[in-house]
PDB file of N, CA and C in Angstrom:
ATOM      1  N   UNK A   1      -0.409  -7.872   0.036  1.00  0.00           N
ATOM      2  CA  UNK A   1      -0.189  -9.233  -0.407  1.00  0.00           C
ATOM      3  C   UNK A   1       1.148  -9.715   0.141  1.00  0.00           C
ATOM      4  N   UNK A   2       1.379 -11.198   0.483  1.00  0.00           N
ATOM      5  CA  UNK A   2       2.421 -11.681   1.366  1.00  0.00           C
ATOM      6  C   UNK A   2       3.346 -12.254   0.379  1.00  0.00           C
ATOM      7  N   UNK A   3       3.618 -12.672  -0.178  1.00  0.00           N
ATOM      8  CA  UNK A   3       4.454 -12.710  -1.264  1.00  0.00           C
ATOM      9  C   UNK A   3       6.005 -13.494  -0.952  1.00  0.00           C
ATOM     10  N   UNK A   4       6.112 -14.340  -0.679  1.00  0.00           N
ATOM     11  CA  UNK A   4       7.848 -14.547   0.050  1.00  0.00           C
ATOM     12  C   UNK A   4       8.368 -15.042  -1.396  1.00  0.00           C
ATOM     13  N   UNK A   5       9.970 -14.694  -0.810  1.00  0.00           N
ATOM     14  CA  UNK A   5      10.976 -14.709  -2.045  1.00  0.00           C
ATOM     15  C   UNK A   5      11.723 -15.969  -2.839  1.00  0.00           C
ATOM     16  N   UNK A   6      11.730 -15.737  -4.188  1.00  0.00           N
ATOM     17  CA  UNK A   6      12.036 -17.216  -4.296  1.00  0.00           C
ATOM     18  C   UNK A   6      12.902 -17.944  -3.401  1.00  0.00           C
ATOM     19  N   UNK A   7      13.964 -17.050  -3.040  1.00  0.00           N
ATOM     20  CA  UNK A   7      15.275 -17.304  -2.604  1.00  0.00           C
ATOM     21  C   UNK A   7      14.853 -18.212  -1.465  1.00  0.00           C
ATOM     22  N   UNK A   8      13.961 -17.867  -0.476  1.00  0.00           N
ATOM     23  CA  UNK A   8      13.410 -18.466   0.821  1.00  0.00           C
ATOM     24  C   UNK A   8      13.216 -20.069   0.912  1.00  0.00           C
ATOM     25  N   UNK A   9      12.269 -20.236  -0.404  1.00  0.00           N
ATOM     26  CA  UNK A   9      12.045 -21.751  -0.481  1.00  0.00           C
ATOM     27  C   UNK A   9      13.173 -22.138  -1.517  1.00  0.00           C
ATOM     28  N   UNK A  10      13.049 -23.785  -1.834  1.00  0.00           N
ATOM     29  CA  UNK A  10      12.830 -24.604  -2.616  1.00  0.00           C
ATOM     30  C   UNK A  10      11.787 -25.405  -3.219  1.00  0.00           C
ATOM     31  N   UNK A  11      12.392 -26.099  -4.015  1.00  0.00           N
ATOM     32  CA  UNK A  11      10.851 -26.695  -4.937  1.00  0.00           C
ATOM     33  C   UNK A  11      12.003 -28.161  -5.161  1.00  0.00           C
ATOM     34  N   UNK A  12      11.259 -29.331  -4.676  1.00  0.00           N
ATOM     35  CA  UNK A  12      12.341 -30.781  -4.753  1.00  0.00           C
ATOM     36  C   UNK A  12      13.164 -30.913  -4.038  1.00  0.00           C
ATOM     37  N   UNK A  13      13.005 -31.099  -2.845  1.00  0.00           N
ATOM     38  CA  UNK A  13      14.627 -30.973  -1.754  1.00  0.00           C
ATOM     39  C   UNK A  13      15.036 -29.694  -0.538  1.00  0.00           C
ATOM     40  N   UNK A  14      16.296 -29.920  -0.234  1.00  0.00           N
ATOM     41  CA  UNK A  14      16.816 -28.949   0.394  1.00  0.00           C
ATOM     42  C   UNK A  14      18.131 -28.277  -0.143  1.00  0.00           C
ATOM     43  N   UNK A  15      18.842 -29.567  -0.971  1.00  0.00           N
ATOM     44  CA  UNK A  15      20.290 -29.583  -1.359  1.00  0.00           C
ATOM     45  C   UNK A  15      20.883 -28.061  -1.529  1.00  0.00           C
ATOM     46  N   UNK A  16      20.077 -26.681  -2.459  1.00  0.00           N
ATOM     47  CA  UNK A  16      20.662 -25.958  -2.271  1.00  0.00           C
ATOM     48  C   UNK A  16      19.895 -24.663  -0.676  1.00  0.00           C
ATOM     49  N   UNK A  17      18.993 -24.893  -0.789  1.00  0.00           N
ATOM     50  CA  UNK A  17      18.398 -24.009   0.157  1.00  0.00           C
ATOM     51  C   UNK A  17      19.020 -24.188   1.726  1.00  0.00           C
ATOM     52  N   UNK A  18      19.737 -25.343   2.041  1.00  0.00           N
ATOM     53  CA  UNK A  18      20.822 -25.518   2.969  1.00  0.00           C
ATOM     54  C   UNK A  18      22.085 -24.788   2.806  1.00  0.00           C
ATOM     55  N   UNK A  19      22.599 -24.420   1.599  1.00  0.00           N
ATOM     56  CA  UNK A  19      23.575 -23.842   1.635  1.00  0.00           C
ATOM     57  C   UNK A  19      23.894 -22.185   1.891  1.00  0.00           C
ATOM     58  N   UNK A  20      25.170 -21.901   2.574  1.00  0.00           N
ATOM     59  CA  UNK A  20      25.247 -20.426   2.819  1.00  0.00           C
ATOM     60  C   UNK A  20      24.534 -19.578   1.804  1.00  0.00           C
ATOM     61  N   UNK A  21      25.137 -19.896   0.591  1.00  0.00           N
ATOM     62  CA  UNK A  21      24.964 -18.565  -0.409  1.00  0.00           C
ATOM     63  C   UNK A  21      24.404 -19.515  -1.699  1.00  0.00           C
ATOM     64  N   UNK A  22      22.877 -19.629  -1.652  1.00  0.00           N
ATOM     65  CA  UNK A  22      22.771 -20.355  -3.005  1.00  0.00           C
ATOM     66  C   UNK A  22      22.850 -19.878  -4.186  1.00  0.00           C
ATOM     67  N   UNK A  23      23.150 -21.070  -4.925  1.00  0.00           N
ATOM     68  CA  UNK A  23      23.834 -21.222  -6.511  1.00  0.00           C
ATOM     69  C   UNK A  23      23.399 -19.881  -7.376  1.00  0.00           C
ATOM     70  N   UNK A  24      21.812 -19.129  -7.448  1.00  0.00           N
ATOM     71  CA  UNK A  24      21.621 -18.467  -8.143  1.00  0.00           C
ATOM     72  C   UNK A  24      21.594 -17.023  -7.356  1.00  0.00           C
ATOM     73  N   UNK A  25      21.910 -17.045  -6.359  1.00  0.00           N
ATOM     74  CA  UNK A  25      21.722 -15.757  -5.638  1.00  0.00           C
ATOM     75  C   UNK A  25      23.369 -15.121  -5.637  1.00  0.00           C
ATOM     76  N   UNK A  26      24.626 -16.496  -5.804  1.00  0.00           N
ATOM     77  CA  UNK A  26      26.259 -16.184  -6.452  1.00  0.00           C
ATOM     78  C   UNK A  26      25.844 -15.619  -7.729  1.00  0.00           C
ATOM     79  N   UNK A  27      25.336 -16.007  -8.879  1.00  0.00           N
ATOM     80  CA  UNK A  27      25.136 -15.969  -9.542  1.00  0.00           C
ATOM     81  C   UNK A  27      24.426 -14.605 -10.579  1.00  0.00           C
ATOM     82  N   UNK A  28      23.363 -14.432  -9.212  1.00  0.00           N
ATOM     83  CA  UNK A  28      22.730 -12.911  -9.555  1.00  0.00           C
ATOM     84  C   UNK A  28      24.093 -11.670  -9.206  1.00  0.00           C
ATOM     85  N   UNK A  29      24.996 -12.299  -8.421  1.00  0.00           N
ATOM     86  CA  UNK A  29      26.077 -11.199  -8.103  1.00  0.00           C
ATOM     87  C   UNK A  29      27.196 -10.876  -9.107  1.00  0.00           C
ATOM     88  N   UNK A  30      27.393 -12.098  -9.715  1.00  0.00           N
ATOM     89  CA  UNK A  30      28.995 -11.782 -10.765  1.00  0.00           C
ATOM     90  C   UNK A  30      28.031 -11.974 -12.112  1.00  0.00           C
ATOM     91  N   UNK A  31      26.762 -12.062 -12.691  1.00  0.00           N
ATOM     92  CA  UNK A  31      26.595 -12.038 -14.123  1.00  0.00           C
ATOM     93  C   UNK A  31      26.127 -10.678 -14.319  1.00  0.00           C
ATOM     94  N   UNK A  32      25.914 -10.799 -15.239  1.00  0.00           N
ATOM     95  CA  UNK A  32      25.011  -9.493 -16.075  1.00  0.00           C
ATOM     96  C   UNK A  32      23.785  -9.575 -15.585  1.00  0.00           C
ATOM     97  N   UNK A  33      23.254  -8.149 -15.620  1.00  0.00           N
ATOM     98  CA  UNK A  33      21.533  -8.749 -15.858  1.00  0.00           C
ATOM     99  C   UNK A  33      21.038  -9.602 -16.809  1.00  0.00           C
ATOM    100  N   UNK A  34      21.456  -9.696 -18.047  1.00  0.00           N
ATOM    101  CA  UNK A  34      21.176 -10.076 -19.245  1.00  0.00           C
ATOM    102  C   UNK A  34      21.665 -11.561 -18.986  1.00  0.00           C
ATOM    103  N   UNK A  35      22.808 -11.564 -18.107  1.00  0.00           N
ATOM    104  CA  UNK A  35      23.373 -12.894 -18.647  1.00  0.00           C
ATOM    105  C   UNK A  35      22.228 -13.952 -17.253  1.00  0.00           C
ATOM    106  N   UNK A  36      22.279 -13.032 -16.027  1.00  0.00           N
ATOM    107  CA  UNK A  36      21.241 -13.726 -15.167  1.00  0.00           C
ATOM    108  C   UNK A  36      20.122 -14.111 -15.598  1.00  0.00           C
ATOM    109  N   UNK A  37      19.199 -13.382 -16.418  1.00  0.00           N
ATOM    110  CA  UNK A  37      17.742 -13.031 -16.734  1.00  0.00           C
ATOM    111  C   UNK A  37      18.212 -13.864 -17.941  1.00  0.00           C
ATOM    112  N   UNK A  38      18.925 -14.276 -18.743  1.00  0.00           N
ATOM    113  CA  UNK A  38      18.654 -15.568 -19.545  1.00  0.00           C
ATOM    114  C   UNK A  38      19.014 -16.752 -19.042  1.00  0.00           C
ATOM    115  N   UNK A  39      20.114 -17.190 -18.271  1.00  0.00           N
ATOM    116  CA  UNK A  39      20.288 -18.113 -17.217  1.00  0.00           C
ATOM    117  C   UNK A  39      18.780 -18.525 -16.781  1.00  0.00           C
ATOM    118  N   UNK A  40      17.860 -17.683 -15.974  1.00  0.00           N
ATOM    119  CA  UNK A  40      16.455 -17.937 -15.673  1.00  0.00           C
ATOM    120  C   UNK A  40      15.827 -18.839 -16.622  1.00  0.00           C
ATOM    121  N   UNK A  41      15.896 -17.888 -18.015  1.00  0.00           N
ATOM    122  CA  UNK A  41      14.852 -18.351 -19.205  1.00  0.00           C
ATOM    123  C   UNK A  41      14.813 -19.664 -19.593  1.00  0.00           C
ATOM    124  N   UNK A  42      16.691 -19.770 -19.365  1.00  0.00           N
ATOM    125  CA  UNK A  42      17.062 -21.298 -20.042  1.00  0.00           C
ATOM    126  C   UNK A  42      16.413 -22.334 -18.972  1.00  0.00           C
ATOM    127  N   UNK A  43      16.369 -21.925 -17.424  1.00  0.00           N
ATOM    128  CA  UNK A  43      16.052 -23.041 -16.830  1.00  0.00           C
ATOM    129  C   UNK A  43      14.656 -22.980 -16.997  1.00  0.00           C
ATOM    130  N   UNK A  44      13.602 -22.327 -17.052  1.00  0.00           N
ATOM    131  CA  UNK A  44      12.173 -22.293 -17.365  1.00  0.00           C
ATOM    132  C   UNK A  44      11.854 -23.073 -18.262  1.00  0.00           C
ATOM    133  N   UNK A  45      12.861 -23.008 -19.657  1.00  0.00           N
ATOM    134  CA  UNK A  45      12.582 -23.643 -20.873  1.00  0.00           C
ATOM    135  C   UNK A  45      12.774 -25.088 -20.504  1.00  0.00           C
ATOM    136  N   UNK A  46      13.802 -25.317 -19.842  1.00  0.00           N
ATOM    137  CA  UNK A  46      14.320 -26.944 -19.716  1.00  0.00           C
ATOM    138  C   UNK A  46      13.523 -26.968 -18.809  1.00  0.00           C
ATOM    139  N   UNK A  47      12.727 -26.748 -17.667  1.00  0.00           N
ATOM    140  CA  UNK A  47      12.165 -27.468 -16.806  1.00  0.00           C
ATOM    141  C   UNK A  47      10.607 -27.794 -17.315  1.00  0.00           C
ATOM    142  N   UNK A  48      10.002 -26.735 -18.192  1.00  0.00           N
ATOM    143  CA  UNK A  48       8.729 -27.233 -18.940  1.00  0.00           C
ATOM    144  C   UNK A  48       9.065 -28.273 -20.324  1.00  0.00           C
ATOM    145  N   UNK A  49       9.982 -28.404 -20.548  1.00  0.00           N
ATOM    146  CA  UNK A  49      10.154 -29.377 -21.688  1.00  0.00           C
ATOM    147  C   UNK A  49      10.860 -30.829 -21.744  1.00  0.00           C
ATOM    148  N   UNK A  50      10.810 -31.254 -19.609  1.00  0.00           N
ATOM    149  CA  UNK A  50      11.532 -32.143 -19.406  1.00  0.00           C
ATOM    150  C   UNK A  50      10.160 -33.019 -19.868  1.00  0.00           C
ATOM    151  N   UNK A  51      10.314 -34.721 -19.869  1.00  0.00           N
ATOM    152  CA  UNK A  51       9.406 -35.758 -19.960  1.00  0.00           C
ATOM    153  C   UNK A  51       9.497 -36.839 -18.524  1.00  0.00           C
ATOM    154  N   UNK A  52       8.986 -36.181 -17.501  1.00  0.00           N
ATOM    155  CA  UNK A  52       9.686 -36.784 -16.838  1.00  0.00           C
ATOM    156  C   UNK A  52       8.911 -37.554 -15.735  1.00  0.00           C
ATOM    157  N   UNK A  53       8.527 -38.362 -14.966  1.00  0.00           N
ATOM    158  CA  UNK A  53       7.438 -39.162 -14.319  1.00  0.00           C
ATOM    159  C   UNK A  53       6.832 -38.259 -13.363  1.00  0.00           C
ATOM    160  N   UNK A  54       7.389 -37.618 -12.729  1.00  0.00           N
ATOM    161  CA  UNK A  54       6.828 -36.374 -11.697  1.00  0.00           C
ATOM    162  C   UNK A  54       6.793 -35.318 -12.346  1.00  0.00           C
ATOM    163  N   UNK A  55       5.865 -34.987 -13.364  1.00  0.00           N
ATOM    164  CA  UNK A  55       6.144 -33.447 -14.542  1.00  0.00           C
ATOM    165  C   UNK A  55       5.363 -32.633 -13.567  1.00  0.00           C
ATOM    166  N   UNK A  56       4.324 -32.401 -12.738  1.00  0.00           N
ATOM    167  CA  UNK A  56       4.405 -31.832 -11.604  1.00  0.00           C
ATOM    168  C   UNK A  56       5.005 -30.879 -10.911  1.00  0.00           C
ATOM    169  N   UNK A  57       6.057 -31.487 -10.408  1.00  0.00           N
ATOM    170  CA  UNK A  57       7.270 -31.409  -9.944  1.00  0.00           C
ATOM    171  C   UNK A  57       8.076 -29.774 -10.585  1.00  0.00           C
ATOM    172  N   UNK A  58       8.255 -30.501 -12.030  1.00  0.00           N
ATOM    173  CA  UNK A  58       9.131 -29.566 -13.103  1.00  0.00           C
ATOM    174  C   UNK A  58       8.822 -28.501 -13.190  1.00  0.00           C
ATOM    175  N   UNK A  59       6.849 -28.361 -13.130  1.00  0.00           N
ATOM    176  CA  UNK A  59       6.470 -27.537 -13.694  1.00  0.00           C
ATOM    177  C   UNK A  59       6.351 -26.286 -12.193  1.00  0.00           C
ATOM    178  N   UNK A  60       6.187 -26.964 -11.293  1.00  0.00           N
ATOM    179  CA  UNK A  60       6.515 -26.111  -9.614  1.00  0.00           C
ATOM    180  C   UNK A  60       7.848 -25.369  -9.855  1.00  0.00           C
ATOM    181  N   UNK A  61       8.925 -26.170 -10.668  1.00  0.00           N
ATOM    182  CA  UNK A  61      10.377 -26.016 -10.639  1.00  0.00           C
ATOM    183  C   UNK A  61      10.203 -24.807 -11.830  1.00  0.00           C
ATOM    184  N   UNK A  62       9.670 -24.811 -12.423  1.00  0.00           N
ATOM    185  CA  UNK A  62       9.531 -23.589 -13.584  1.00  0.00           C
ATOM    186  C   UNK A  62       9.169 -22.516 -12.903  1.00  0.00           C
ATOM    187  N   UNK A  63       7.999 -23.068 -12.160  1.00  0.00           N
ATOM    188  CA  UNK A  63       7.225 -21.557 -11.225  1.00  0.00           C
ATOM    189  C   UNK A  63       8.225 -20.834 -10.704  1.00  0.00           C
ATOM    190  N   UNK A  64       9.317 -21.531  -9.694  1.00  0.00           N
ATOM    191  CA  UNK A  64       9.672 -21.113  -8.463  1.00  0.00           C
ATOM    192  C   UNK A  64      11.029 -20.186  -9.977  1.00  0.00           C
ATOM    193  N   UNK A  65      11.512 -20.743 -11.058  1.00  0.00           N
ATOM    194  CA  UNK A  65      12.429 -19.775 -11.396  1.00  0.00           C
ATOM    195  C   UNK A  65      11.518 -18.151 -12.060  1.00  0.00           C
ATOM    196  N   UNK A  66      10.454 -18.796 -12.336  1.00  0.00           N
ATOM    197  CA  UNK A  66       9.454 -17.553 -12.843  1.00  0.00           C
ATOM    198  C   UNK A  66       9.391 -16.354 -11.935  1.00  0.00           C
ATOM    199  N   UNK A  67       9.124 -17.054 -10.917  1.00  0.00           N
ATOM    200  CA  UNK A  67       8.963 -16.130  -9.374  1.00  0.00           C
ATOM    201  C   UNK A  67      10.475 -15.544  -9.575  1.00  0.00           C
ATOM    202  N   UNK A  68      11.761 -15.485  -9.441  1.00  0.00           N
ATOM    203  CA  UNK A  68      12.921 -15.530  -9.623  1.00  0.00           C
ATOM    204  C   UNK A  68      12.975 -14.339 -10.362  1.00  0.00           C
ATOM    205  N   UNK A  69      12.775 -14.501 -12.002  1.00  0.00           N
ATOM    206  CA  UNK A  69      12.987 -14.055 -13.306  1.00  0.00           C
ATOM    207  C   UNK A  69      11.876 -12.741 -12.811  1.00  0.00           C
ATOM    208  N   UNK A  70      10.658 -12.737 -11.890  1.00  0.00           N
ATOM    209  CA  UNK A  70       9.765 -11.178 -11.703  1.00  0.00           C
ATOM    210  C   UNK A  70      10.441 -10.561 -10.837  1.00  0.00           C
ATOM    211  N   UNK A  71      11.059 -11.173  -9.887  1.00  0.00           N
ATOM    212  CA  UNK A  71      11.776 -10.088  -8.994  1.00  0.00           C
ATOM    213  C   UNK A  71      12.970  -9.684  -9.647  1.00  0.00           C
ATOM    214  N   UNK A  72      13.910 -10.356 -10.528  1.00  0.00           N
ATOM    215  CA  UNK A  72      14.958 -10.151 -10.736  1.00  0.00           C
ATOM    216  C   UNK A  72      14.316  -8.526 -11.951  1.00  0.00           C
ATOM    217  N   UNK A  73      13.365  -8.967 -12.915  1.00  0.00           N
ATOM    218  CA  UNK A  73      12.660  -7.727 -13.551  1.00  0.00           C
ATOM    219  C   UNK A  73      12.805  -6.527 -12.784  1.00  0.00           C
ATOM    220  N   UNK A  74      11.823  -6.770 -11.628  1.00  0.00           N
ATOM    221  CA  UNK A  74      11.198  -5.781 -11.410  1.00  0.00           C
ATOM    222  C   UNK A  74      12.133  -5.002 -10.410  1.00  0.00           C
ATOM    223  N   UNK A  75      13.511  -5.204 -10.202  1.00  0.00           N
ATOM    224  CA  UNK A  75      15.142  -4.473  -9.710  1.00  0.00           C
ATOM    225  C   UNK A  75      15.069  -3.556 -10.394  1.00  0.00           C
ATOM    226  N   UNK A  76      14.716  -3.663 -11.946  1.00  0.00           N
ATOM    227  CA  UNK A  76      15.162  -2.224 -12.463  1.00  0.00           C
ATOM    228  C   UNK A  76      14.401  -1.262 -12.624  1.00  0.00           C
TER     229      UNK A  76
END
């Protein structure tokens, strides 16, 4: 199975997937596991509970941290 990494894409844009070192991949480096792997949760939660005209969108934006939150799992 082909499987590519969240890190690869985006979901809405380019803004961070242009950058050297994106926001959550700094992020996976200086937190905790615990503190990363709830960082994830919180954005999952806020992106399925936005109200927002493209909910679509949000709910792609949930996927792509889901995808995120299994690889970050399945490290240990």
């Amino acid at each position: 199975m082909n499987i590519k990494k969240a890190s690869s894409y985006q979901v809405g844009g380019e803004h961070y997937k242009n950058l050297k070192v994106q926001p959550w991949d700094f992020m996976e480096s200086i937190f905790t596991h615990e503190e990363f792997t709830g960082f994830l949760k919180g954005c999952i939660i806020k992106y399925v509970s936005r109200k927002k005209y493209n909910s679509l969108e949000d709910i792609k934006k949930a996927r792509h941290c889901i995808e995120k939150l299994i690889e970050v799992m399945e490290k240990i």
